[in-house]
PDB file of N, CA and C in Angstrom:
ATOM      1  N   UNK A   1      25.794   7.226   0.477  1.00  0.00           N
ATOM      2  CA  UNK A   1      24.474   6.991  -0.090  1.00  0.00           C
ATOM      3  C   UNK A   1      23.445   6.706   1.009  1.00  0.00           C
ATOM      4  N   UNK A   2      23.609   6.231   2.155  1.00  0.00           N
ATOM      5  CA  UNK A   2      22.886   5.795   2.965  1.00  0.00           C
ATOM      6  C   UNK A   2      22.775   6.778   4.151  1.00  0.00           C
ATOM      7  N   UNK A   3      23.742   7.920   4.063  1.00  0.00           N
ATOM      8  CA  UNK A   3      23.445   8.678   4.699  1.00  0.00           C
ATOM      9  C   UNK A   3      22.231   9.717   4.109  1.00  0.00           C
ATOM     10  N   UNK A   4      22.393   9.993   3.004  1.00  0.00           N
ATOM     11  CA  UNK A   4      21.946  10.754   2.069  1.00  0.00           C
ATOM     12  C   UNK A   4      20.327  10.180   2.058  1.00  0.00           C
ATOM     13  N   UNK A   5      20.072   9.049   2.353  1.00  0.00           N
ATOM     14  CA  UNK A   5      18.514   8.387   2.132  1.00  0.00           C
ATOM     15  C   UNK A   5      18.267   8.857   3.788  1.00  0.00           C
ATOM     16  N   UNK A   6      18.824   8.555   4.943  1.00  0.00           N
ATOM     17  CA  UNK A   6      18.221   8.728   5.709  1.00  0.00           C
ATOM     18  C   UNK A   6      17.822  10.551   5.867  1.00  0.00           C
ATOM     19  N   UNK A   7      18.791  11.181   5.533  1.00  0.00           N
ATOM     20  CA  UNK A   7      18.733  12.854   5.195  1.00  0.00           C
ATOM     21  C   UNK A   7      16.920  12.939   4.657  1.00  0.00           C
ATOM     22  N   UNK A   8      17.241  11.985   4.124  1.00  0.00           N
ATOM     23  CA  UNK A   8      15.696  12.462   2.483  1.00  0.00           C
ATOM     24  C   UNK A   8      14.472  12.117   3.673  1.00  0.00           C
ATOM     25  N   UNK A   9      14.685  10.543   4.381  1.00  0.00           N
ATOM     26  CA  UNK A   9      13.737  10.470   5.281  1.00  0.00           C
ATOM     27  C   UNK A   9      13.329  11.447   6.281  1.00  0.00           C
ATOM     28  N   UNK A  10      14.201  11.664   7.150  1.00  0.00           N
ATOM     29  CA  UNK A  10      14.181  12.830   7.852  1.00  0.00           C
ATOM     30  C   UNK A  10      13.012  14.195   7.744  1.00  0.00           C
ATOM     31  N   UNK A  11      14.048  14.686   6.416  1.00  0.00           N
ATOM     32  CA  UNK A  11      13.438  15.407   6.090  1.00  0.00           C
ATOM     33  C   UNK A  11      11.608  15.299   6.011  1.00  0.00           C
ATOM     34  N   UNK A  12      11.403  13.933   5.023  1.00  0.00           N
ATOM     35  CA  UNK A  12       9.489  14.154   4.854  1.00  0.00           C
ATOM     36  C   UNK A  12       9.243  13.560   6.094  1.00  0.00           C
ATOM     37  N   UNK A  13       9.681  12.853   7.057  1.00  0.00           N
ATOM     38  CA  UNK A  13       8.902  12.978   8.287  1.00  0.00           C
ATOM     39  C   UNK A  13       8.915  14.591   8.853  1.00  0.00           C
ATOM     40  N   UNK A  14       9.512  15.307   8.654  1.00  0.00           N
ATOM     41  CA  UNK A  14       9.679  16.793   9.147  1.00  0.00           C
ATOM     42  C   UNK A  14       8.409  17.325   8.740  1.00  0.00           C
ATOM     43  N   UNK A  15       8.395  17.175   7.179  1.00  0.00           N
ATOM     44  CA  UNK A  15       7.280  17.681   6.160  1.00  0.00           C
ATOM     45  C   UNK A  15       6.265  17.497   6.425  1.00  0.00           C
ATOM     46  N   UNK A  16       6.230  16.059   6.737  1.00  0.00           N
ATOM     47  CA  UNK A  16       4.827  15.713   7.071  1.00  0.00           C
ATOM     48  C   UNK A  16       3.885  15.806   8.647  1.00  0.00           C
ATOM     49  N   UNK A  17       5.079  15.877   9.334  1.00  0.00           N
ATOM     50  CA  UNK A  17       5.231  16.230  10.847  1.00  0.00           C
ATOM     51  C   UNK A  17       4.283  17.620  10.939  1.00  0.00           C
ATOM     52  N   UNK A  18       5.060  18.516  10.071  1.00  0.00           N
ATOM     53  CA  UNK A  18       4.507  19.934   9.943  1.00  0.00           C
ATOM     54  C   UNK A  18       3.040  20.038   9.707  1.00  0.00           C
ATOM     55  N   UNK A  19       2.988  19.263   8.429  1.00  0.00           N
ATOM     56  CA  UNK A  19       1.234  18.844   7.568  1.00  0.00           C
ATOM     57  C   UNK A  19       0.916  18.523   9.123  1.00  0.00           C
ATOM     58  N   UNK A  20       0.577  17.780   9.257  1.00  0.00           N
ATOM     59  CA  UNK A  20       0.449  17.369  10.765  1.00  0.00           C
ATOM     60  C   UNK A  20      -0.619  18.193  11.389  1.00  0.00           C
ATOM     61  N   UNK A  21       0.754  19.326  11.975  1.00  0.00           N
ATOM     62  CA  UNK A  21       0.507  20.100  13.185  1.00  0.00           C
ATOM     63  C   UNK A  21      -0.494  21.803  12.276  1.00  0.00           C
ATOM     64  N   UNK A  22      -0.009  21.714  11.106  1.00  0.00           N
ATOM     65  CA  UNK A  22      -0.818  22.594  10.775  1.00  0.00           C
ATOM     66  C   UNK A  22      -2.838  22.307  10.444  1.00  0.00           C
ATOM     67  N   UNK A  23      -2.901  20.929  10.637  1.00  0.00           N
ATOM     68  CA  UNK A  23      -4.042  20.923   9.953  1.00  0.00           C
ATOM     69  C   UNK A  23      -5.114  19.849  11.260  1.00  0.00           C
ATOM     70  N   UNK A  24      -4.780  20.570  12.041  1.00  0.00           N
ATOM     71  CA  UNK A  24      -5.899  19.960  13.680  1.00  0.00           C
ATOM     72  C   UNK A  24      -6.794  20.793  13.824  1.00  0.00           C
ATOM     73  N   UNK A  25      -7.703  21.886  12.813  1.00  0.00           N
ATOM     74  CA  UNK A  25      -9.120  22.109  12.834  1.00  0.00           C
ATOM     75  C   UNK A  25     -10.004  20.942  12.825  1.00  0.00           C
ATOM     76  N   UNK A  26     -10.980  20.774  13.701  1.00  0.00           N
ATOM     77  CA  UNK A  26     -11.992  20.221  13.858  1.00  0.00           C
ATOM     78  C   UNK A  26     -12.938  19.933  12.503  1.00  0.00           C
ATOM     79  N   UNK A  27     -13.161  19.533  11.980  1.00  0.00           N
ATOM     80  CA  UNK A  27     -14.118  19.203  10.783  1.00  0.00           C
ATOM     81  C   UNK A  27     -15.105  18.095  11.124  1.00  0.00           C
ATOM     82  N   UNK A  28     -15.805  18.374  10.171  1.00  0.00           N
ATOM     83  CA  UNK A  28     -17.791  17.221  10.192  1.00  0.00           C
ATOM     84  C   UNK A  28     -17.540  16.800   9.402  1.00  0.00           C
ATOM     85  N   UNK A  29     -17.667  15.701   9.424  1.00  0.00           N
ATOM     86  CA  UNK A  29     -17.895  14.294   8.148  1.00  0.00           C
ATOM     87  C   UNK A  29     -19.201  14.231   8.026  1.00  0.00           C
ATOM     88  N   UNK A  30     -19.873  14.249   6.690  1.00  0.00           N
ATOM     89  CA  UNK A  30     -21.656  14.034   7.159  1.00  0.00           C
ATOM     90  C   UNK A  30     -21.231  12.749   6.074  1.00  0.00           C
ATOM     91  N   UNK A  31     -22.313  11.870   6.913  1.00  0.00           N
ATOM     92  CA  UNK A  31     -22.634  10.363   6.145  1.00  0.00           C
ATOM     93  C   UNK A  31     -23.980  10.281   6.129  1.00  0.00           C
ATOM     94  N   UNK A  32     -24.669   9.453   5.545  1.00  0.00           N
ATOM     95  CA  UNK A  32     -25.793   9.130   4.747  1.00  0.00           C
ATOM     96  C   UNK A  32     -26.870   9.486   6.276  1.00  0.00           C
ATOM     97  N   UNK A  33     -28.362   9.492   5.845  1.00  0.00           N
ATOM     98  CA  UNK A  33     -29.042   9.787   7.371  1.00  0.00           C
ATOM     99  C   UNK A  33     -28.992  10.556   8.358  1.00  0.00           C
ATOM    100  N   UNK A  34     -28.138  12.004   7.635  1.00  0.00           N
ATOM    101  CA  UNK A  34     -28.078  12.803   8.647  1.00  0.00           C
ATOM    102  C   UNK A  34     -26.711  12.446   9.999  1.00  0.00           C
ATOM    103  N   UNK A  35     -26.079  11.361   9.681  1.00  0.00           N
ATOM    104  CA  UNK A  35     -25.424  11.051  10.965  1.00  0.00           C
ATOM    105  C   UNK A  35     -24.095  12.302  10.687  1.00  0.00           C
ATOM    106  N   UNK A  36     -23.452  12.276  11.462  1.00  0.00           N
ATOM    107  CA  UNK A  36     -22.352  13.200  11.540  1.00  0.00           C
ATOM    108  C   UNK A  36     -21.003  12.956  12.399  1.00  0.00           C
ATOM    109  N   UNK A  37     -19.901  12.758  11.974  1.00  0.00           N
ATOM    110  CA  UNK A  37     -18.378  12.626  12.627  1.00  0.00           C
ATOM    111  C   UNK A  37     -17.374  14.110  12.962  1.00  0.00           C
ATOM    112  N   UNK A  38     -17.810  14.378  13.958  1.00  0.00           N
ATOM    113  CA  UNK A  38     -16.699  15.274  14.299  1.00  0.00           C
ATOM    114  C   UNK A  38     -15.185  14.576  14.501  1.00  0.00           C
ATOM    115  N   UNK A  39     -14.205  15.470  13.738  1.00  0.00           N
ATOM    116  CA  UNK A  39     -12.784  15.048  14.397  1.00  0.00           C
ATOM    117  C   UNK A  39     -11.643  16.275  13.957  1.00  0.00           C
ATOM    118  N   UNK A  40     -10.693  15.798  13.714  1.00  0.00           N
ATOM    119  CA  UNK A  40      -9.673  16.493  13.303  1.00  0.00           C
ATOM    120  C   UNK A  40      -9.180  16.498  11.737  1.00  0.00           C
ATOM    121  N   UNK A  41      -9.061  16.915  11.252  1.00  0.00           N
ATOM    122  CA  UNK A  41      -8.605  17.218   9.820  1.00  0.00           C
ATOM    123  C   UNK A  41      -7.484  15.828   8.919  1.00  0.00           C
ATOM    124  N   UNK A  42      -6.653  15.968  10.081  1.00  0.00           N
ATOM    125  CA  UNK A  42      -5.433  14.976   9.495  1.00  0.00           C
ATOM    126  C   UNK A  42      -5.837  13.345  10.050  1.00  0.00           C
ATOM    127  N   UNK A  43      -6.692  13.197  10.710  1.00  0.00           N
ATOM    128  CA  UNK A  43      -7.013  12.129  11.475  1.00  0.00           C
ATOM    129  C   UNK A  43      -8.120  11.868   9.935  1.00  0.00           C
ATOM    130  N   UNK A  44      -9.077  12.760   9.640  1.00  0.00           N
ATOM    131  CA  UNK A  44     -10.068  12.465   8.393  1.00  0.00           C
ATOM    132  C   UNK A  44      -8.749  11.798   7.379  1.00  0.00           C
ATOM    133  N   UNK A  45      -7.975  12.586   6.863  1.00  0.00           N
ATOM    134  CA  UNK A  45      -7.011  12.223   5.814  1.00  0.00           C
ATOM    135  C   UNK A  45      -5.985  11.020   6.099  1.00  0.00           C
ATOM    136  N   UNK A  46      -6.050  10.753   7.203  1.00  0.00           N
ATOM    137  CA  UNK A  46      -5.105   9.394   7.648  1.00  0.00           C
ATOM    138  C   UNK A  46      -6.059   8.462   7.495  1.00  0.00           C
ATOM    139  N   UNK A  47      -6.997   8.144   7.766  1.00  0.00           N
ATOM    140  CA  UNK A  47      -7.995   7.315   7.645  1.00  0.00           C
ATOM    141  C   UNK A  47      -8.310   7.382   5.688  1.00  0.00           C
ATOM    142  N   UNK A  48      -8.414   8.359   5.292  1.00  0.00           N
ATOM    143  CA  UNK A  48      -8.833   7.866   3.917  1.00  0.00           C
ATOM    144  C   UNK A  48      -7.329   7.626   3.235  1.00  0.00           C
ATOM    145  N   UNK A  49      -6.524   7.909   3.440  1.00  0.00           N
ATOM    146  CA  UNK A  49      -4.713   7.126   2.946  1.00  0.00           C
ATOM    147  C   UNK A  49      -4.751   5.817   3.219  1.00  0.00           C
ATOM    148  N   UNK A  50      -5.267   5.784   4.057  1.00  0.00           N
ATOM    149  CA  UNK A  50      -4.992   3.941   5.062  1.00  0.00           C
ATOM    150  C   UNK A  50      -6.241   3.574   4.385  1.00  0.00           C
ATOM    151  N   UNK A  51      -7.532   3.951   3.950  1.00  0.00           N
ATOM    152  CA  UNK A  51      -8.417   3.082   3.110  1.00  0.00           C
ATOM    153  C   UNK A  51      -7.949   2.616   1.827  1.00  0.00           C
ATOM    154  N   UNK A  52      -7.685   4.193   1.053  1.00  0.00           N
ATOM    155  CA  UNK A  52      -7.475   3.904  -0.108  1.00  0.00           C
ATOM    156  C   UNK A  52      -6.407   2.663  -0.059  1.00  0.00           C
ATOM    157  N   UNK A  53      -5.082   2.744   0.686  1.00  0.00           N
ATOM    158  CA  UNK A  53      -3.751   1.958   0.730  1.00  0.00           C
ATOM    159  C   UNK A  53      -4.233   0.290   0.737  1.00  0.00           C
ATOM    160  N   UNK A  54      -5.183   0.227   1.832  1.00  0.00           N
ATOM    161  CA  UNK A  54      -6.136  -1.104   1.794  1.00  0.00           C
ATOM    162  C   UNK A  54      -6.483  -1.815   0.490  1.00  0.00           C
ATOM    163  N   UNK A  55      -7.399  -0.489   0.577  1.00  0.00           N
ATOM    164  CA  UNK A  55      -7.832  -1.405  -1.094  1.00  0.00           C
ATOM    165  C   UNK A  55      -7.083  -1.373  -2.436  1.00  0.00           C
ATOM    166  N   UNK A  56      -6.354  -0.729  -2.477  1.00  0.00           N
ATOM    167  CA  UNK A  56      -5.370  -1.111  -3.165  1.00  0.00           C
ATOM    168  C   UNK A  56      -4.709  -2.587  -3.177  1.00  0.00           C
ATOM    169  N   UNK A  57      -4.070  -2.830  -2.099  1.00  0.00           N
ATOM    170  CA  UNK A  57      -3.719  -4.232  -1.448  1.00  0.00           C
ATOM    171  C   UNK A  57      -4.566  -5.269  -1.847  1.00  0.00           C
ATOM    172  N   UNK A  58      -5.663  -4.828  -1.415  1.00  0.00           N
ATOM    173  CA  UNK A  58      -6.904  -6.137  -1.397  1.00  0.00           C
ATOM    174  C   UNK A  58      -7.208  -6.692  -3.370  1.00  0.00           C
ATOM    175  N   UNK A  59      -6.808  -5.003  -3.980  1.00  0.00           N
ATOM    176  CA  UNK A  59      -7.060  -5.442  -4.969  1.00  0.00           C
ATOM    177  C   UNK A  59      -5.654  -6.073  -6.279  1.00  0.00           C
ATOM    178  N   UNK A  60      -4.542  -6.207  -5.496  1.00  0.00           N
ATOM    179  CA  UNK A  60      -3.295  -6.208  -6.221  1.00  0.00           C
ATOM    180  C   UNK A  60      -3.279  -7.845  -5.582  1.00  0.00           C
ATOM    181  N   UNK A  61      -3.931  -8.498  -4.424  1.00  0.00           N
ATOM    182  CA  UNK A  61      -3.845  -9.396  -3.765  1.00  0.00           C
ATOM    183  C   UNK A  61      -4.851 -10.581  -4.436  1.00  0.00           C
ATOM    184  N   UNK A  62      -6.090 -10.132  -5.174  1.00  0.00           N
ATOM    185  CA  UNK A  62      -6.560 -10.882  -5.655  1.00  0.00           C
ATOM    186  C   UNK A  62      -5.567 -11.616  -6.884  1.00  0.00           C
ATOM    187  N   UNK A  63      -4.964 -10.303  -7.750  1.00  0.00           N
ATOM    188  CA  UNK A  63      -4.471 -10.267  -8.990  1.00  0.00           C
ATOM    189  C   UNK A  63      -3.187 -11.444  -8.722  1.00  0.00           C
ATOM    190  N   UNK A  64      -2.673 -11.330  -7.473  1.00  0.00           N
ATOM    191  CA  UNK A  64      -1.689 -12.226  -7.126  1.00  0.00           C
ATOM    192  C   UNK A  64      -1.743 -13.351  -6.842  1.00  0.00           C
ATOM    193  N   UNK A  65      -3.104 -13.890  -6.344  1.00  0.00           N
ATOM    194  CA  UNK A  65      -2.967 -15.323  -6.373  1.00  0.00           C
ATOM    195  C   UNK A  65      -3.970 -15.918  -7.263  1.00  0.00           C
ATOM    196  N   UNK A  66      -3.796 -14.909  -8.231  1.00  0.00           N
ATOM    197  CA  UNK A  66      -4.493 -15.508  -9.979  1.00  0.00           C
ATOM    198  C   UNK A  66      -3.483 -16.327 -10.239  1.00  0.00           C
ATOM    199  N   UNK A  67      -2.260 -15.165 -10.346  1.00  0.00           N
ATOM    200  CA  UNK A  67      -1.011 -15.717 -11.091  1.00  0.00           C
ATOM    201  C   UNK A  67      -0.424 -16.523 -10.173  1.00  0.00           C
ATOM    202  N   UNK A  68      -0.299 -16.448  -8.827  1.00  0.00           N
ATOM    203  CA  UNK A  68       0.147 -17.644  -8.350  1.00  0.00           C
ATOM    204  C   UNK A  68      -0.396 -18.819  -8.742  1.00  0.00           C
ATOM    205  N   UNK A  69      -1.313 -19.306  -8.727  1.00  0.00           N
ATOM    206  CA  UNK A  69      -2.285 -20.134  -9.204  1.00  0.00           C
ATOM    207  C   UNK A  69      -1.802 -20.808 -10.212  1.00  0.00           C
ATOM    208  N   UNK A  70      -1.695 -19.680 -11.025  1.00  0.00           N
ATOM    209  CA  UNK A  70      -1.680 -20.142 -12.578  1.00  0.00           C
ATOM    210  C   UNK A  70      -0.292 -20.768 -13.045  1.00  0.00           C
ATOM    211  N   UNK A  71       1.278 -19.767 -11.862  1.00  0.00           N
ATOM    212  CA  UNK A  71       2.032 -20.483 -11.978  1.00  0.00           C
ATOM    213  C   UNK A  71       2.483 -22.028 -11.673  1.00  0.00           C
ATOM    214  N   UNK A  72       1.813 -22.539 -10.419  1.00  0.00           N
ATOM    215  CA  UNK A  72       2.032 -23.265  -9.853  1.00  0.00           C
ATOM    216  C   UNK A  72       1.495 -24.484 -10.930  1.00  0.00           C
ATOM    217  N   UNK A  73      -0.049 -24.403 -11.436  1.00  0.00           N
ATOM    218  CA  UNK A  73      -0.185 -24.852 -12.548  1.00  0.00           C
ATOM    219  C   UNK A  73       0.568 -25.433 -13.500  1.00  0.00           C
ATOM    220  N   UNK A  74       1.619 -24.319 -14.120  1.00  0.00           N
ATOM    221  CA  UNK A  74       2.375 -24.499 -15.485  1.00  0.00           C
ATOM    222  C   UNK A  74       3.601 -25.540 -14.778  1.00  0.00           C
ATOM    223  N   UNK A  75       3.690 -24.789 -13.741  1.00  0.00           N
ATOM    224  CA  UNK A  75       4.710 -26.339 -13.152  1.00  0.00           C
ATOM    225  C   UNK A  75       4.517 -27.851 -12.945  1.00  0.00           C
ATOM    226  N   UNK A  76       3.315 -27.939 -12.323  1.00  0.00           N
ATOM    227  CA  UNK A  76       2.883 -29.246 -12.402  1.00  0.00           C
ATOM    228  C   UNK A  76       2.583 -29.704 -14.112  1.00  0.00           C
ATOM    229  N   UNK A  77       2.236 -28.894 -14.553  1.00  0.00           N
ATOM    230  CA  UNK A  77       2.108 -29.698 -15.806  1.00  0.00           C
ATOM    231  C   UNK A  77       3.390 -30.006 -16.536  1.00  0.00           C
ATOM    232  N   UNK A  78       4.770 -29.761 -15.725  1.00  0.00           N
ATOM    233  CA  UNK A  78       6.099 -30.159 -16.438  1.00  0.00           C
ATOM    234  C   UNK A  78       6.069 -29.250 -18.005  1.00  0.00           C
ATOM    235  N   UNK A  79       6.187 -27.911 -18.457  1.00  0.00           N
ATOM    236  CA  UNK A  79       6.152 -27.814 -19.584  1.00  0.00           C
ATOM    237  C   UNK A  79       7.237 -27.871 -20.051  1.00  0.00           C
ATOM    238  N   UNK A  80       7.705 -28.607 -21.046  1.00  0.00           N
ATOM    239  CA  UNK A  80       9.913 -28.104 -21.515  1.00  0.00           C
ATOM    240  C   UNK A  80       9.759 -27.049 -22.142  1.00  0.00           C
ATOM    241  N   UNK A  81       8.929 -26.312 -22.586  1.00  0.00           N
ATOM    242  CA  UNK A  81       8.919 -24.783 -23.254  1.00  0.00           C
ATOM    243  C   UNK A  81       9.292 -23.714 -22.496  1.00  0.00           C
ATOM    244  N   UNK A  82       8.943 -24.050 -21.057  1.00  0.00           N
ATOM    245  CA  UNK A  82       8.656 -23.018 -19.868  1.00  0.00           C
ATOM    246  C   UNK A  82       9.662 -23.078 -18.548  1.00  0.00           C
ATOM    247  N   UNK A  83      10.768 -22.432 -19.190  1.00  0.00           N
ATOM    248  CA  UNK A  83      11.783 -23.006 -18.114  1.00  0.00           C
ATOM    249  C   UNK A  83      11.364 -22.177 -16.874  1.00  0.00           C
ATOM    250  N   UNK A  84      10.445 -21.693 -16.067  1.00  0.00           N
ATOM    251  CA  UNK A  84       9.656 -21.232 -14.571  1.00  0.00           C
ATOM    252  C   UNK A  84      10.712 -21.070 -13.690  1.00  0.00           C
ATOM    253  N   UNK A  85      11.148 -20.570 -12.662  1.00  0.00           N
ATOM    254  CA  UNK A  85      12.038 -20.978 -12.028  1.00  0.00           C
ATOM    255  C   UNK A  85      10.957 -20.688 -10.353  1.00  0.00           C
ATOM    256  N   UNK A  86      11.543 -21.506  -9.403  1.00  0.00           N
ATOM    257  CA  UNK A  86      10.690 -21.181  -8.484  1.00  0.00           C
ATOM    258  C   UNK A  86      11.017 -20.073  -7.497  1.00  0.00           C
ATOM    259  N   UNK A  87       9.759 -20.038  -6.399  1.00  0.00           N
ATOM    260  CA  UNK A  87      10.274 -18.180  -5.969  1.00  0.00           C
ATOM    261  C   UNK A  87      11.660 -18.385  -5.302  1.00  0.00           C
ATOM    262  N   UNK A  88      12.192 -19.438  -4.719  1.00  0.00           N
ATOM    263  CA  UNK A  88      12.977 -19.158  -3.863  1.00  0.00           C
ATOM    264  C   UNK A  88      14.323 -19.431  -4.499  1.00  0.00           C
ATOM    265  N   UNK A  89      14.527 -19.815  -5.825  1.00  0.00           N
ATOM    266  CA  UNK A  89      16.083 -19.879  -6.610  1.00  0.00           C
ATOM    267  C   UNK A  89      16.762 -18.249  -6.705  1.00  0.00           C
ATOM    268  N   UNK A  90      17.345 -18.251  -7.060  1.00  0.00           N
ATOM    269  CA  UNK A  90      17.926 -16.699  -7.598  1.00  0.00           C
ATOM    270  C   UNK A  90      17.757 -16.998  -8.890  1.00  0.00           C
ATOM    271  N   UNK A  91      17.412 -15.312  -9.606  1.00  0.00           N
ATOM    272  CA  UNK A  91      17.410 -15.464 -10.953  1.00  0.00           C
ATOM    273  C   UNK A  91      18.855 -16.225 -11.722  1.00  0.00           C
ATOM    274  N   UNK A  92      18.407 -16.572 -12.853  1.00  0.00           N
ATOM    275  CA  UNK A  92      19.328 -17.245 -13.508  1.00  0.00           C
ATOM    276  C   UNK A  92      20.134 -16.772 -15.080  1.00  0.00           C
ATOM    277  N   UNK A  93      21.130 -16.212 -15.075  1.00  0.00           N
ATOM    278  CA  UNK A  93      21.538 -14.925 -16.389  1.00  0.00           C
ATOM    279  C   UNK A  93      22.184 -15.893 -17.250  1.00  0.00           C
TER     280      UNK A  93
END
């Protein structure tokens, strides 16, 4: 099995290796004011993967220390309804 995952890895670094090398045309970014970014194609698309990936994060990160929050909360308030367990126990079956 673990050979078989690194096989799979392999492979899309290959895939993507390829994406890569096929797509180093020069392209213009135009932004607001006339300004303008020359670069490379996959360098444009690595940069907007790594934004989008960001904000994603930033926004799954707020959502997370809602609920952290909120858990830590239900604990201090001792509820006996709410048996909580904390992060670092193992689940309990």
């Amino acid at each position: 099995m673990n050979t078989l995952r690194w096989l799979i890895r392999i492979f899309l670094f290959v895939l993507l290796l390829g994406f890569c090398l096929k797509n180093t045309t020069p392209v213009t970014v135009n932004f607001l004011f006339g300004l303008q970014w020359h670069a490379p194609l996959i360098i444009v698309l690595l940069l907007a993967v790594c934004g989008g990936a960001l904000l994603g994060l930033l926004t799954t990160t707020r959502i997370w220390w809602g609920l952290r929050g909120e858990l830590a909360r239900l604990r201090r308030s001792g509820s006996p309804t709410k048996n909580i367990p904390s992060p670092t126990e193992p689940p309990r079956d």
